[in-house]
PDB file of N, CA and C in Angstrom:
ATOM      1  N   UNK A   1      58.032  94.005 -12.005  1.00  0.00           N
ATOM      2  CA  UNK A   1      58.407  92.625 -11.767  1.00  0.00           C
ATOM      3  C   UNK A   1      57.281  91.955 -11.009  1.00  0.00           C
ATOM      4  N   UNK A   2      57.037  90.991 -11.684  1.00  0.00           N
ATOM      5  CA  UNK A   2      55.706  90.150 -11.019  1.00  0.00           C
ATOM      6  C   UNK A   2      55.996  88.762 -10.845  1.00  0.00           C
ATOM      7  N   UNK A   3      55.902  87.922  -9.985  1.00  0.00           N
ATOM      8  CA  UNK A   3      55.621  86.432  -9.547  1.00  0.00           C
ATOM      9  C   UNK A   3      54.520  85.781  -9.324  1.00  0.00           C
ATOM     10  N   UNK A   4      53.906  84.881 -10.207  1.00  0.00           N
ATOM     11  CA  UNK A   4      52.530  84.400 -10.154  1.00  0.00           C
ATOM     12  C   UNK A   4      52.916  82.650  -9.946  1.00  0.00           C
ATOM     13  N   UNK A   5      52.596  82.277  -8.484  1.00  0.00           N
ATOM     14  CA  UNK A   5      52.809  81.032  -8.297  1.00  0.00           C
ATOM     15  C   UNK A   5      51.440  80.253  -8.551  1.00  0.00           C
ATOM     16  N   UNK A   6      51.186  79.512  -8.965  1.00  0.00           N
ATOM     17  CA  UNK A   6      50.516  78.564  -8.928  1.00  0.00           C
ATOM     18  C   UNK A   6      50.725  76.702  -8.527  1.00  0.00           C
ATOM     19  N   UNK A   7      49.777  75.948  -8.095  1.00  0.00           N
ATOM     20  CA  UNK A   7      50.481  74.998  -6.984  1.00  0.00           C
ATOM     21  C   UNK A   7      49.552  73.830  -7.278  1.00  0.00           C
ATOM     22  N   UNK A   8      49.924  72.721  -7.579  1.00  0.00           N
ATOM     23  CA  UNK A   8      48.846  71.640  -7.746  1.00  0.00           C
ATOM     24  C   UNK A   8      49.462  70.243  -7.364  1.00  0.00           C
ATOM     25  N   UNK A   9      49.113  69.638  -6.611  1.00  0.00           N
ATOM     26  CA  UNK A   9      50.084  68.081  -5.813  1.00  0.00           C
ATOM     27  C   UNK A   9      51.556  68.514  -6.021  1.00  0.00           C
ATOM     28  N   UNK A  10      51.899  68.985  -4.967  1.00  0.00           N
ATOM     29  CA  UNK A  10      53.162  69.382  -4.720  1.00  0.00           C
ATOM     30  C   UNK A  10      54.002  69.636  -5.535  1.00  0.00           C
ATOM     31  N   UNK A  11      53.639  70.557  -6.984  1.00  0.00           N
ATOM     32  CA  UNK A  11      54.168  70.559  -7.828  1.00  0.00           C
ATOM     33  C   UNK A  11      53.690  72.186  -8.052  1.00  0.00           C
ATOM     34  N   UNK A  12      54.884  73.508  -8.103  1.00  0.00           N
ATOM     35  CA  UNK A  12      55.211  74.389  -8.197  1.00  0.00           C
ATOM     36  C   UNK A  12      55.382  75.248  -9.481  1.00  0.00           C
ATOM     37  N   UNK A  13      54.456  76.413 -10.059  1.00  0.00           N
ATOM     38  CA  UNK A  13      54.883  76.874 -11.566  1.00  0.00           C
ATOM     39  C   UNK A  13      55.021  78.660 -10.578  1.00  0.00           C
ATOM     40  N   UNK A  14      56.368  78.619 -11.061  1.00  0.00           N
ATOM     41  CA  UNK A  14      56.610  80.408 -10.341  1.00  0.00           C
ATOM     42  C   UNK A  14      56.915  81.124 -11.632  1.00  0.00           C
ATOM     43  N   UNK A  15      55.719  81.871 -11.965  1.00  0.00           N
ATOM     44  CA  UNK A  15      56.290  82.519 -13.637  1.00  0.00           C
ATOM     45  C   UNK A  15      56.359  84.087 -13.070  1.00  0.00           C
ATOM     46  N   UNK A  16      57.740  84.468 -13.850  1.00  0.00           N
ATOM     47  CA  UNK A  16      58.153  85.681 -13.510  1.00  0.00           C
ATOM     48  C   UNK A  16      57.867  86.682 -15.096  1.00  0.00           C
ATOM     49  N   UNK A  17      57.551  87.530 -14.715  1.00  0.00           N
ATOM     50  CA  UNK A  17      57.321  88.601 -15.493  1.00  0.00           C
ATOM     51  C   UNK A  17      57.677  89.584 -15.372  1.00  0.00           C
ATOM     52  N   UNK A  18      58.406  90.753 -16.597  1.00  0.00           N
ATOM     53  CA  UNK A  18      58.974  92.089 -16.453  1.00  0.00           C
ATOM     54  C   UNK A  18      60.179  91.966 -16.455  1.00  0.00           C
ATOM     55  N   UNK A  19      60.791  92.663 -15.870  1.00  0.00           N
ATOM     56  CA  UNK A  19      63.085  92.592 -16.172  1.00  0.00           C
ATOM     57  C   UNK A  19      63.410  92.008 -14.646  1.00  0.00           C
ATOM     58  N   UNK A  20      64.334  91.637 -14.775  1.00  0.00           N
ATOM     59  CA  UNK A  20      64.819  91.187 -14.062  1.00  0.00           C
ATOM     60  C   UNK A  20      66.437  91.367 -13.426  1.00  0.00           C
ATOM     61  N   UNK A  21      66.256  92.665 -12.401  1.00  0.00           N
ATOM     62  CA  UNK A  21      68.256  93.105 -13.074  1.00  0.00           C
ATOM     63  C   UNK A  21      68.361  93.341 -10.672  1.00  0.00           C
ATOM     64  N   UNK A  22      69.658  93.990 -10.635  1.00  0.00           N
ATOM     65  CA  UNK A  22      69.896  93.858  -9.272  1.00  0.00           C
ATOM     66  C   UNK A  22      69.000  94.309  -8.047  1.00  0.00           C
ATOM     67  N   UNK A  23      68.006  95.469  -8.789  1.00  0.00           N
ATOM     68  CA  UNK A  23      66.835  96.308  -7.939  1.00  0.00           C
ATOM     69  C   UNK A  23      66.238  95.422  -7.882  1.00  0.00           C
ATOM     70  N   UNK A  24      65.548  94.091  -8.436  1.00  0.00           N
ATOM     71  CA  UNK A  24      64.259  93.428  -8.089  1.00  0.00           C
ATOM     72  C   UNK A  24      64.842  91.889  -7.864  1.00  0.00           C
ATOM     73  N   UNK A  25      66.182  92.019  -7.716  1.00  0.00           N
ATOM     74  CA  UNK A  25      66.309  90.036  -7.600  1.00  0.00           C
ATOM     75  C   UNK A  25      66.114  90.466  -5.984  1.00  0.00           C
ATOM     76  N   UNK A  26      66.303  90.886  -5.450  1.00  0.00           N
ATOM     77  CA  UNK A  26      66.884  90.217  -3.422  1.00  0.00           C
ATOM     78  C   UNK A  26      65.097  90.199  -3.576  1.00  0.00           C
ATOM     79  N   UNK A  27      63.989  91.437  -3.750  1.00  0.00           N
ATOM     80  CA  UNK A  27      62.926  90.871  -3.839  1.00  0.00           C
ATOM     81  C   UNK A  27      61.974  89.895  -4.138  1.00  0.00           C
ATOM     82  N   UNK A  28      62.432  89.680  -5.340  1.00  0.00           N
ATOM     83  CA  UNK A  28      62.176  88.155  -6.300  1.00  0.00           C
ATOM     84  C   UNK A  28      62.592  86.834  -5.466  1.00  0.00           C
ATOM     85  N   UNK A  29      63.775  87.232  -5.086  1.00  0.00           N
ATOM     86  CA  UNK A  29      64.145  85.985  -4.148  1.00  0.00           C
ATOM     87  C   UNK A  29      63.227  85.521  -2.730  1.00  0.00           C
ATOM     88  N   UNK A  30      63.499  86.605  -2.230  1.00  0.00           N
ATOM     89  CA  UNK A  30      62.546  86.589  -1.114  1.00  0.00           C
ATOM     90  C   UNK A  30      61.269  85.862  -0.924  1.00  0.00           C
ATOM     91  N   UNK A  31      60.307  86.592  -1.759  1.00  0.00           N
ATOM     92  CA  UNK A  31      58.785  85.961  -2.066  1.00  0.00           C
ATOM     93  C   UNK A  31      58.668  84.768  -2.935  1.00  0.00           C
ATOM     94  N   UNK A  32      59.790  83.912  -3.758  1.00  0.00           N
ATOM     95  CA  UNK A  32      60.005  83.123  -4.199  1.00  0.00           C
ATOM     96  C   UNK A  32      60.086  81.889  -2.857  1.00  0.00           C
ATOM     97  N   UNK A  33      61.056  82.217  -1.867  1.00  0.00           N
ATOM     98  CA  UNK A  33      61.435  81.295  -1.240  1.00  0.00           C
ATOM     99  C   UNK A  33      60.535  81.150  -0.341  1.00  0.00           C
ATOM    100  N   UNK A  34      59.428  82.439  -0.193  1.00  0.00           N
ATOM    101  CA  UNK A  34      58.527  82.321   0.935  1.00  0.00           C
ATOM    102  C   UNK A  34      58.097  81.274   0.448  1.00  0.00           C
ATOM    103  N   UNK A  35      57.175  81.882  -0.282  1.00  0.00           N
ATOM    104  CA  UNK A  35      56.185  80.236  -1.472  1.00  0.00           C
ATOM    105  C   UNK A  35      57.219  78.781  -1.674  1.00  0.00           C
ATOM    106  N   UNK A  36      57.881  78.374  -1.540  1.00  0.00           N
ATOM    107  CA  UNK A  36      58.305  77.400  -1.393  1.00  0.00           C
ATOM    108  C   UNK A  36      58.349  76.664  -0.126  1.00  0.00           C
ATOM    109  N   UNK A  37      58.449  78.186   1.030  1.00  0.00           N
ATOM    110  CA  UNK A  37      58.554  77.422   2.346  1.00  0.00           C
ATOM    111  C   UNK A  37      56.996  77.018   2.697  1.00  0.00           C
ATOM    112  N   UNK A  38      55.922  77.778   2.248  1.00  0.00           N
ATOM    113  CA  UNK A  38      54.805  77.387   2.551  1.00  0.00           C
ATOM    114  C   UNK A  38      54.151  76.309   1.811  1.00  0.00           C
ATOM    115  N   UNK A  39      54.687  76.253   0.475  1.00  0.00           N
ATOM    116  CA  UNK A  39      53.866  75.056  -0.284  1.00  0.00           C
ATOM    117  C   UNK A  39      54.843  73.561  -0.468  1.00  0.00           C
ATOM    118  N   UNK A  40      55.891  73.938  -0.276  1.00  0.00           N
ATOM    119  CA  UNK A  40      57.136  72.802  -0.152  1.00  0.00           C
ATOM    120  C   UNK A  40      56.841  71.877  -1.037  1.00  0.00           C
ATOM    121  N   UNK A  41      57.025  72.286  -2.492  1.00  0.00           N
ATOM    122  CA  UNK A  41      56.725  71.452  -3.456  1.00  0.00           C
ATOM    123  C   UNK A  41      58.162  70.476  -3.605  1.00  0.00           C
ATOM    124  N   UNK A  42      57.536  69.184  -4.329  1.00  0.00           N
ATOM    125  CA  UNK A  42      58.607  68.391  -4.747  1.00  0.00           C
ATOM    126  C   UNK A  42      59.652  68.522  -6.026  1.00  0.00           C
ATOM    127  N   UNK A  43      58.547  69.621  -7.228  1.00  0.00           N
ATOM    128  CA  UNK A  43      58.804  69.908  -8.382  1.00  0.00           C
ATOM    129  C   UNK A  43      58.467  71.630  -8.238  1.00  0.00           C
ATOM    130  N   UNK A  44      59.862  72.307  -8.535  1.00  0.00           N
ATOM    131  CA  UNK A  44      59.381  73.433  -9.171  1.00  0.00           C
ATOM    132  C   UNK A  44      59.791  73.919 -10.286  1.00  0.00           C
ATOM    133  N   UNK A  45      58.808  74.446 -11.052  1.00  0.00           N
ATOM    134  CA  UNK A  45      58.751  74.986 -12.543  1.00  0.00           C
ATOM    135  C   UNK A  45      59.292  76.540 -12.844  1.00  0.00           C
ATOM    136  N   UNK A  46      60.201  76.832 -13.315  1.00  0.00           N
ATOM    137  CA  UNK A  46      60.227  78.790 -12.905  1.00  0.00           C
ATOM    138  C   UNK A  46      60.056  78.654 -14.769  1.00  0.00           C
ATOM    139  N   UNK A  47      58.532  80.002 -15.157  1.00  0.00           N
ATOM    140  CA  UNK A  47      58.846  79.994 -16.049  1.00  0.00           C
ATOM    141  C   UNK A  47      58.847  81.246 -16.217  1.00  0.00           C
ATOM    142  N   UNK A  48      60.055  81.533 -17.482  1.00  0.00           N
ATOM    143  CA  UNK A  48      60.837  82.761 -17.867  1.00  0.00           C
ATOM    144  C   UNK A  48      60.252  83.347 -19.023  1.00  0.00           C
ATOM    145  N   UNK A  49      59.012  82.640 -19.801  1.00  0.00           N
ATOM    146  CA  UNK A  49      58.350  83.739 -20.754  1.00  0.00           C
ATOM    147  C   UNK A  49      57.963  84.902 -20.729  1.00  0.00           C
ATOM    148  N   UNK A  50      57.509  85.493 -19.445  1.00  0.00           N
ATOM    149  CA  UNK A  50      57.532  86.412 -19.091  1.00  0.00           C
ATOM    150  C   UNK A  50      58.052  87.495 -18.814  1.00  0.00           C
ATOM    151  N   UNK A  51      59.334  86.980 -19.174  1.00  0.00           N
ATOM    152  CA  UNK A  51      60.595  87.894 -18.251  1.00  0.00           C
ATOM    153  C   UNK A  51      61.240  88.663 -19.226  1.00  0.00           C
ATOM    154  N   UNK A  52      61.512  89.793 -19.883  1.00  0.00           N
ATOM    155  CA  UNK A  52      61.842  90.767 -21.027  1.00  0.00           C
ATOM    156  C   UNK A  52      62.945  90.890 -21.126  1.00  0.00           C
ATOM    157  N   UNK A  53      63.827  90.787 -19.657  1.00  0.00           N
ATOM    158  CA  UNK A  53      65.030  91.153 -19.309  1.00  0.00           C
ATOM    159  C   UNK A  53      65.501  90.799 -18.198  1.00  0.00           C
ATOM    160  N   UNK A  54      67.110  90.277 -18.601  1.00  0.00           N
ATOM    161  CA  UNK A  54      67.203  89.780 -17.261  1.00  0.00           C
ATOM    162  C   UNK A  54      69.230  89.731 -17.198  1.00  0.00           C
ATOM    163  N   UNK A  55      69.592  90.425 -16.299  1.00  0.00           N
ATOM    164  CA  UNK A  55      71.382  90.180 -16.095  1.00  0.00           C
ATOM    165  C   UNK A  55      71.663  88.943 -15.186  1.00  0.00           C
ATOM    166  N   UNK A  56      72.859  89.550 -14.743  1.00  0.00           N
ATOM    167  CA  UNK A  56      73.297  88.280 -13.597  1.00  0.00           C
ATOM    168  C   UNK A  56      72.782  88.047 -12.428  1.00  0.00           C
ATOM    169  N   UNK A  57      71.485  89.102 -12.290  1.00  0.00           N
ATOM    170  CA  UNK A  57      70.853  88.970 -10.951  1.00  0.00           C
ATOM    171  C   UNK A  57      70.113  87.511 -11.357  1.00  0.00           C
ATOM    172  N   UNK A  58      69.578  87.326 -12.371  1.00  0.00           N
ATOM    173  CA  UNK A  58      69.122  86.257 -12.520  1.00  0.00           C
ATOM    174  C   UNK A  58      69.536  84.896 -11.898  1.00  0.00           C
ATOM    175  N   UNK A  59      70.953  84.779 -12.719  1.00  0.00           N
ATOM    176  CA  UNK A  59      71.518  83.747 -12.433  1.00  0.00           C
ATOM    177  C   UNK A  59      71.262  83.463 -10.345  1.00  0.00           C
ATOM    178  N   UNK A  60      71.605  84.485  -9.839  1.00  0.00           N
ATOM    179  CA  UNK A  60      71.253  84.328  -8.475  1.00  0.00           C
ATOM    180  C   UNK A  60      70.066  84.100  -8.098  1.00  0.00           C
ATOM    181  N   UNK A  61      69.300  84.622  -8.222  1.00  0.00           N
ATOM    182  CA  UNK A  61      67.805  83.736  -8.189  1.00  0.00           C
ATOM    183  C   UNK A  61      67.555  82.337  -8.518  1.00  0.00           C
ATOM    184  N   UNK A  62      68.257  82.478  -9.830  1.00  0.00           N
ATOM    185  CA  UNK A  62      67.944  80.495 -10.125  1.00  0.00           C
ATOM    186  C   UNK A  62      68.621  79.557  -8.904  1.00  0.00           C
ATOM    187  N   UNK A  63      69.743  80.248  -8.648  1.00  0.00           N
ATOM    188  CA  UNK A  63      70.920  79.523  -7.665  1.00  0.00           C
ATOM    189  C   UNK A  63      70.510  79.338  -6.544  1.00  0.00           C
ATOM    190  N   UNK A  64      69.501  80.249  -5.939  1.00  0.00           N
ATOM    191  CA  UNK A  64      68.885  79.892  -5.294  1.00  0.00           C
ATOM    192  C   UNK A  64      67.851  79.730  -4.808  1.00  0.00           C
ATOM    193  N   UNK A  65      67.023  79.417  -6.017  1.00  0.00           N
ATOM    194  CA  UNK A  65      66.276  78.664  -6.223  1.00  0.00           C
ATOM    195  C   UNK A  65      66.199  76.878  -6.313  1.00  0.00           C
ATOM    196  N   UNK A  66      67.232  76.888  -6.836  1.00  0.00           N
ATOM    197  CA  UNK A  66      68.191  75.314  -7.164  1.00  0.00           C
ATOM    198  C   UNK A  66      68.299  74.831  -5.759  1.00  0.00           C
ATOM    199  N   UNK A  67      69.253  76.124  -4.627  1.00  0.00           N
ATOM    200  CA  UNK A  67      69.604  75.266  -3.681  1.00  0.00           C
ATOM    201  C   UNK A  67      68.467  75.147  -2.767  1.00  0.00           C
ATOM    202  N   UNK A  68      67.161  76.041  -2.768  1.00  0.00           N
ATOM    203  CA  UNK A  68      66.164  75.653  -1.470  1.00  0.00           C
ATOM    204  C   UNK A  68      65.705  74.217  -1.834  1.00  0.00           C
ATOM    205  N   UNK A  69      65.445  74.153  -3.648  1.00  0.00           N
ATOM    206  CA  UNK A  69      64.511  72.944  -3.775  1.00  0.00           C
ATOM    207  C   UNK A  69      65.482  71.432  -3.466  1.00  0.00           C
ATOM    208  N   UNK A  70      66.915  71.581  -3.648  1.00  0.00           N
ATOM    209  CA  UNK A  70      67.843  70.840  -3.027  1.00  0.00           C
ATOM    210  C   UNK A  70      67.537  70.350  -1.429  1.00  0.00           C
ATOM    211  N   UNK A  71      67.350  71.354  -0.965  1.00  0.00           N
ATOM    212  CA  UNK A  71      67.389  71.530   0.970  1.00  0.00           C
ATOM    213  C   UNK A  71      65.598  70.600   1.116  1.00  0.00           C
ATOM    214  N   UNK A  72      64.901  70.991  -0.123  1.00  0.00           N
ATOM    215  CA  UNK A  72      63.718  70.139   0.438  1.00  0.00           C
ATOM    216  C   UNK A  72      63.311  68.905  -0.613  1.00  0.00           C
ATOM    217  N   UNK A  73      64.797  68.330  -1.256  1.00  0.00           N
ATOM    218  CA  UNK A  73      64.604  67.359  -1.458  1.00  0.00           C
ATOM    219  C   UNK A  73      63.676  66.972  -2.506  1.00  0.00           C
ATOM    220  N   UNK A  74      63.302  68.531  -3.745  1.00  0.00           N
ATOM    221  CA  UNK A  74      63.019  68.639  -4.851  1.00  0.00           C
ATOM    222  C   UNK A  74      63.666  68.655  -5.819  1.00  0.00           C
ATOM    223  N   UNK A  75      62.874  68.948  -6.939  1.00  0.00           N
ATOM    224  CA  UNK A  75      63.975  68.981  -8.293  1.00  0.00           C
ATOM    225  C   UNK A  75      63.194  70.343  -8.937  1.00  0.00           C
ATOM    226  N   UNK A  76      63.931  70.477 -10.144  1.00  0.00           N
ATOM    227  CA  UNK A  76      63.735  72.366 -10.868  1.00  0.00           C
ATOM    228  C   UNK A  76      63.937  72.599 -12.153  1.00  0.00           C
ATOM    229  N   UNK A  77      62.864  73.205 -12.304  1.00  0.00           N
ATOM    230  CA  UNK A  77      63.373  73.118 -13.923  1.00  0.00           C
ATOM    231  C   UNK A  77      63.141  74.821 -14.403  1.00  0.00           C
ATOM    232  N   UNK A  78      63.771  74.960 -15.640  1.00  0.00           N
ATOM    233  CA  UNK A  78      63.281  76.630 -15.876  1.00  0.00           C
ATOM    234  C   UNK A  78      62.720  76.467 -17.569  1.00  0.00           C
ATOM    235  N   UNK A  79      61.453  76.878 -18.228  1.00  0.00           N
ATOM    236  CA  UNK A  79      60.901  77.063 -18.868  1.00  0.00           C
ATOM    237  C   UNK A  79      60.786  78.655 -19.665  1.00  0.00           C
ATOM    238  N   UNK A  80      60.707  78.755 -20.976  1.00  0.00           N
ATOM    239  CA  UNK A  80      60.104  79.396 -21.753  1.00  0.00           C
ATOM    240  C   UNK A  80      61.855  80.758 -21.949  1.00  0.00           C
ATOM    241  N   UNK A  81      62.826  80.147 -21.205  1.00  0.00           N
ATOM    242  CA  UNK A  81      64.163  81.582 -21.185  1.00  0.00           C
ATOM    243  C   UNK A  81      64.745  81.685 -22.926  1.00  0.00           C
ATOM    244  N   UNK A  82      64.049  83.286 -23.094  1.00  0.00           N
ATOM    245  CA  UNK A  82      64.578  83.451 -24.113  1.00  0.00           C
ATOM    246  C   UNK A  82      66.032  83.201 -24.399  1.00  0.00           C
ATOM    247  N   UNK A  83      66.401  83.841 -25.432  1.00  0.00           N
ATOM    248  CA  UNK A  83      67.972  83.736 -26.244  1.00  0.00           C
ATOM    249  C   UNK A  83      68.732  84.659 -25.180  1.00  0.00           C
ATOM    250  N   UNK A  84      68.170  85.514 -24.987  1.00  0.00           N
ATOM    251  CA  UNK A  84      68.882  86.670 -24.455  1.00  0.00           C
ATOM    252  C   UNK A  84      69.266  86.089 -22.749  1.00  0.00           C
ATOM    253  N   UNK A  85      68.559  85.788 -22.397  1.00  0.00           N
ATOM    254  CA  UNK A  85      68.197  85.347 -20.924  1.00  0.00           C
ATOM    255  C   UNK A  85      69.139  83.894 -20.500  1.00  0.00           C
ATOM    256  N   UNK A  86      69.003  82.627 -21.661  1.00  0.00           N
ATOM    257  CA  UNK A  86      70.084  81.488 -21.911  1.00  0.00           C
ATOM    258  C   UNK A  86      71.400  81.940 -21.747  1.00  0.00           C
ATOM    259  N   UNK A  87      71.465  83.125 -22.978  1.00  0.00           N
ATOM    260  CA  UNK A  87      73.121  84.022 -22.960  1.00  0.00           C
ATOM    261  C   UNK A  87      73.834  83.968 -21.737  1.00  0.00           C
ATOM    262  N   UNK A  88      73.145  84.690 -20.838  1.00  0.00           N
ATOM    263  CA  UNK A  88      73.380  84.924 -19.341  1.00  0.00           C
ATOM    264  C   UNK A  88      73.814  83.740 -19.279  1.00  0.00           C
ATOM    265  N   UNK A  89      72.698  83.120 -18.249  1.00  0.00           N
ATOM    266  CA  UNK A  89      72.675  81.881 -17.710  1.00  0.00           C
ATOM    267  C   UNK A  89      73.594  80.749 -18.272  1.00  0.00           C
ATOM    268  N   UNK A  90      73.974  80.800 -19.382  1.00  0.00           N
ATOM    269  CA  UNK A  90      74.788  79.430 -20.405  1.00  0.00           C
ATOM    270  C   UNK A  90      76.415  79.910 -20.190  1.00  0.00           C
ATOM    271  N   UNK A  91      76.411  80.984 -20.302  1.00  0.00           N
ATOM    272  CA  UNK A  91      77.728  81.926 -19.551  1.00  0.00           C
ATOM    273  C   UNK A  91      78.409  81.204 -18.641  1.00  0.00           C
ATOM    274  N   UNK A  92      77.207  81.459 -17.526  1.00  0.00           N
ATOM    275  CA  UNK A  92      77.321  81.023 -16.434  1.00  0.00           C
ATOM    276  C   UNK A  92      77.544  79.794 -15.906  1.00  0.00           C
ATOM    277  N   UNK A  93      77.066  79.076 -17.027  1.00  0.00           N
ATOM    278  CA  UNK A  93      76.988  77.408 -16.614  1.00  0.00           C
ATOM    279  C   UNK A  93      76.068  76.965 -15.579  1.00  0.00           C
ATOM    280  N   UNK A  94      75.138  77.741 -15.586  1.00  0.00           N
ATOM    281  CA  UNK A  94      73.464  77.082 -14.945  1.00  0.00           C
ATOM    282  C   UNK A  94      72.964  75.756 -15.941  1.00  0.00           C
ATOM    283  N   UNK A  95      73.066  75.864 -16.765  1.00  0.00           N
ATOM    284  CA  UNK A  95      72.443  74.861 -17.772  1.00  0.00           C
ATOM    285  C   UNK A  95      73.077  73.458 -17.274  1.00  0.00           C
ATOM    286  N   UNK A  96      74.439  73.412 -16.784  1.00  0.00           N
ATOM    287  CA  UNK A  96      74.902  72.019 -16.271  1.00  0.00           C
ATOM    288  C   UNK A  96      74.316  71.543 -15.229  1.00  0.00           C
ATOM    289  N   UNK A  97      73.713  72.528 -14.969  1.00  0.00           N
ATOM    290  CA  UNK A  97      72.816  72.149 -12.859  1.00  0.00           C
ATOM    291  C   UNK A  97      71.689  72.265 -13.037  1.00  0.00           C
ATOM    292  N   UNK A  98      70.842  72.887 -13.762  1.00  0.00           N
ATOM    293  CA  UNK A  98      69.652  73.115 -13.990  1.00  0.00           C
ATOM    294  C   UNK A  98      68.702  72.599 -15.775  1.00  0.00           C
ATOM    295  N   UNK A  99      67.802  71.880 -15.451  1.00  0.00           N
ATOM    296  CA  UNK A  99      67.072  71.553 -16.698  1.00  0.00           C
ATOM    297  C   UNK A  99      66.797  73.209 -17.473  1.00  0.00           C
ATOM    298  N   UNK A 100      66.892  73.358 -18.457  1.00  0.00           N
ATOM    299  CA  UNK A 100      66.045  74.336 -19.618  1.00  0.00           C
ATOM    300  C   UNK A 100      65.190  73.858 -20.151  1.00  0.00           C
ATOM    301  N   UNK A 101      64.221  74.055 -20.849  1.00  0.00           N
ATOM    302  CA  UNK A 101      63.445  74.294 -22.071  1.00  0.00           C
ATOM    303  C   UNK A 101      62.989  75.677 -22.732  1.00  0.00           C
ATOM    304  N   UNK A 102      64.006  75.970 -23.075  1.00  0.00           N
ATOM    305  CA  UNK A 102      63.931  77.099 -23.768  1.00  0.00           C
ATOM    306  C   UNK A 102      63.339  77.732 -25.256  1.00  0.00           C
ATOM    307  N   UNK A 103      63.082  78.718 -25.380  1.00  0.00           N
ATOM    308  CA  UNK A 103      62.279  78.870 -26.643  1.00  0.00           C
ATOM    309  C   UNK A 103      63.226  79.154 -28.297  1.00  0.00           C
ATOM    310  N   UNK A 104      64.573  78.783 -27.768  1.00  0.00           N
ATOM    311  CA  UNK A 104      65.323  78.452 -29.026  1.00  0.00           C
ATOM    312  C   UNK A 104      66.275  79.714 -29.471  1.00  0.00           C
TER     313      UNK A 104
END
């Protein structure tokens, strides 16, 4: 599991790579929220092309992901979530709170 942030006028791309299941979300979360507390973007991007696999740990990551960029008065979007990965998440009803662009 990998997180590659990149940062340009307060605008945030956190692309995750590898699976994504209960062993690596509290981590994922963690170093996610660090980078937010240090770069305190207005826009963040999470993109999911990377990501092979992913359960309901996911959904918790996005959630809170959603609520830090809430607390600083950003907005969020999630990019590139396969079919498999939407499944989850659309389940869940992230898609009503959170933008997609998904790869179909």
């Amino acid at each position: 599991m990998a997180l590659i942030c990149t940062e340009e006028n307060r605008r945030m791309t956190a692309a995750v790579e590898g699976e994504l299941d209960h062993h690596r979300a509290k981590e994922l979360m963690e170093e996610l929220e660090r980078r937010l507390d240090e770069g305190l973007p207005r826009m963040l991007t999470i993109d999911l092309s990377g990501l092979t696999f992913t359960d309901s740990s996911g959904i918790a990551v996005l959630l809170r992901a959603y609520r830090r960029m809430a607390e600083l008065e950003g907005t969020m979007e999630v990019v590139g979530a396969s079919k498999q990965a939407m499944r989850v998440f659309q389940t869940a009803g992230l898609d009503r709170l959170i933008h997609f662009h998904h790869k179909g």
